[in-house]
Protein backbone atom coordinates (compact mmCIF):
# COMPACT_ATOMS: atom_id res chain seq x y z
CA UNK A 1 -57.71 1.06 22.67
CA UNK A 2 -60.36 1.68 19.67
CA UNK A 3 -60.17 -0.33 16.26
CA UNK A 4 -59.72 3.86 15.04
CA UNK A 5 -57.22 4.32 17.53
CA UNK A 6 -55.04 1.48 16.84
CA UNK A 7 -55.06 2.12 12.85
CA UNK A 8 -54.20 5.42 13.00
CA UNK A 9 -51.08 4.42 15.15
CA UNK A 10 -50.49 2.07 12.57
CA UNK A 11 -50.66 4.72 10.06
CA UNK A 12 -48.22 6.88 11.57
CA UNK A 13 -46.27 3.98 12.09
CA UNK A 14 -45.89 3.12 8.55
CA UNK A 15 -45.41 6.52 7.87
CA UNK A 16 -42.58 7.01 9.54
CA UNK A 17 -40.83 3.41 8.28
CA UNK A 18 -41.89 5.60 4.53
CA UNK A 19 -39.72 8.32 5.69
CA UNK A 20 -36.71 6.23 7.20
CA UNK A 21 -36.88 4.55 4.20
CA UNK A 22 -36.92 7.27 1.80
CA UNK A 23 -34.28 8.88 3.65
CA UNK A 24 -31.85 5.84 3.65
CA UNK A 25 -32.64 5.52 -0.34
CA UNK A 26 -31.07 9.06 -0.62
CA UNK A 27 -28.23 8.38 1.19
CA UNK A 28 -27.52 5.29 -0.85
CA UNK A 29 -27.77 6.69 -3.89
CA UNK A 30 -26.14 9.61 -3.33
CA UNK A 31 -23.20 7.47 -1.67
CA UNK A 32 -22.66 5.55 -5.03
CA UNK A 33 -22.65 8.42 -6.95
CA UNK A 34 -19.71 9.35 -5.27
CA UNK A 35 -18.32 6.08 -5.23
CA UNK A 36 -18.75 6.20 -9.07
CA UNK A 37 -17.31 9.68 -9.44
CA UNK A 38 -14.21 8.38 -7.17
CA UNK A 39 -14.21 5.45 -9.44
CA UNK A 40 -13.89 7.18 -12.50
CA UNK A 41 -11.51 9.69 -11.33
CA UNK A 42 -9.05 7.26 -10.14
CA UNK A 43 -9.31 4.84 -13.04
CA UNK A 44 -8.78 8.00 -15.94
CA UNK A 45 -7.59 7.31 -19.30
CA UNK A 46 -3.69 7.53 -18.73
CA UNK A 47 -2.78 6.69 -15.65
CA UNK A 48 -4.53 3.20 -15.32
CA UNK A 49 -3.60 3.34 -11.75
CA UNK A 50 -0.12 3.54 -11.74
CA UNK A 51 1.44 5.54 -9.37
CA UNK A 52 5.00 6.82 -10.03
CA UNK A 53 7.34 6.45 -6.90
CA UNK A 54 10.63 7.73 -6.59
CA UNK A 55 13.35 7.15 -3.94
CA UNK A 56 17.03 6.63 -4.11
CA UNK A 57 16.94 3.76 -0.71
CA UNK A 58 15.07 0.88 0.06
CA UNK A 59 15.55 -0.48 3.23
CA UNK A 60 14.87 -4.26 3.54
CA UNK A 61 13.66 -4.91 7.24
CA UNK A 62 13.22 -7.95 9.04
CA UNK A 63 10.29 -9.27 11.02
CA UNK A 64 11.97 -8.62 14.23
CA UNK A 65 13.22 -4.92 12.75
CA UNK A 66 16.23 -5.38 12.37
CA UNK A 67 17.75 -3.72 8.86
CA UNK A 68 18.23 -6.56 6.57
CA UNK A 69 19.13 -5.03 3.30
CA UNK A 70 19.50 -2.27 1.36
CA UNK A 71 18.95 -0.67 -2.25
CA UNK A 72 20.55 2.34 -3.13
CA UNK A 73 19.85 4.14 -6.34
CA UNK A 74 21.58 6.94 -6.44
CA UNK A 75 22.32 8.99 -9.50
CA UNK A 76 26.09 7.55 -9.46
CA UNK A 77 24.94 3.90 -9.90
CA UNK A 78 22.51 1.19 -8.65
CA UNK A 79 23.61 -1.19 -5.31
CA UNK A 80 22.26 -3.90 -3.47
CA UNK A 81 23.38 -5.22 -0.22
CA UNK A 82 22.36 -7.75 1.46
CA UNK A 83 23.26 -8.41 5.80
CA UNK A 84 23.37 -11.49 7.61
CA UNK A 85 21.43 -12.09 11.01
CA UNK A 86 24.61 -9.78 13.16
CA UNK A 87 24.33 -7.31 10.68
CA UNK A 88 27.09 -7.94 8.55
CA UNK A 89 27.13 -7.61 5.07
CA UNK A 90 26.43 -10.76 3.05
CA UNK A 91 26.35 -10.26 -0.51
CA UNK A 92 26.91 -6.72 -1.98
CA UNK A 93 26.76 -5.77 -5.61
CA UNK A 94 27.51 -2.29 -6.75
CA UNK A 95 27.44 -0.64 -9.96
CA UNK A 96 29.98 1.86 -11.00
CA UNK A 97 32.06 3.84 -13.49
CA UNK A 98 34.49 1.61 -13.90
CA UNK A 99 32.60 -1.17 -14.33
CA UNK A 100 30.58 -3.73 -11.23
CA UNK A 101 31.77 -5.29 -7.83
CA UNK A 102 30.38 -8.47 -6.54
CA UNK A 103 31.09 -9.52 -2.96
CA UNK A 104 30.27 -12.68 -0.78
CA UNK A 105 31.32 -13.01 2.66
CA UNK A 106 31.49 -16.12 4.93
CA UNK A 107 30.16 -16.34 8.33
CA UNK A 108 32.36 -14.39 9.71
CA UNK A 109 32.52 -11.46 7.48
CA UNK A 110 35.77 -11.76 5.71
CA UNK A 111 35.40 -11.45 1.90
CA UNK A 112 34.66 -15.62 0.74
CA UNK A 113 34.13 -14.25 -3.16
CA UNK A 114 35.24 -10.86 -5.06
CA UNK A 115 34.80 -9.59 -8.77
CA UNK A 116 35.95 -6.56 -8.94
């Protein structure tokens, strides 16, 4: 190959790495525009990234999926009960018009501790 020959490759060669290059630059800057954009969008004056969730159960689940508690909110008052490993309530605590109710049970599920 000629000493022109091999320079022009060269040439081409580098022109093509300008291209690639100027192409990626694009891309990246047009990428964090929209990344600030997002940014700014999500962090707006107000909602500082709170999101408002509403539900009137929680379920409490264990690692083998078995349900392990539960959180009720309804509109008549707040509970919480808690279930043992057989799926028998633990600990329940319930809020109501006529005042709270605490329960404990034993192993075996009879009632160990009430306040009515």
């Amino acid at each position: 190959m000629a000493p022109a020959d091999e320079v022009a490759a060269l040439r081409a060669e580098v022109a093509g790495l300008r291209r690639q290059v100027r192409f990626l630059l694009a891309v990246t800057l047009a990428g964090a525009a929209v990344g600030v954009w997002a940014l700014a969008r999500w962090a707006a004056p107000g909602r500082a990234g709170v999101v408002p969730v509403e539900a009137q159960e929680y379920r409490l689940v264990g690692p083998d999926g078995s349900l392990r508690g539960l959180w009720n909110c309804p509109p008549a008052g707040p509970s919480m009960t808690l279930l043992d490993e057989n799926g028998r309530i633990a600990v329940r605590i319930r809020h109501h018009q006529a005042g709270g109710e605490l329960l404990i049970n034993d192993q075996e599920g009879r009632a160990f501790f009430r306040q009515p």
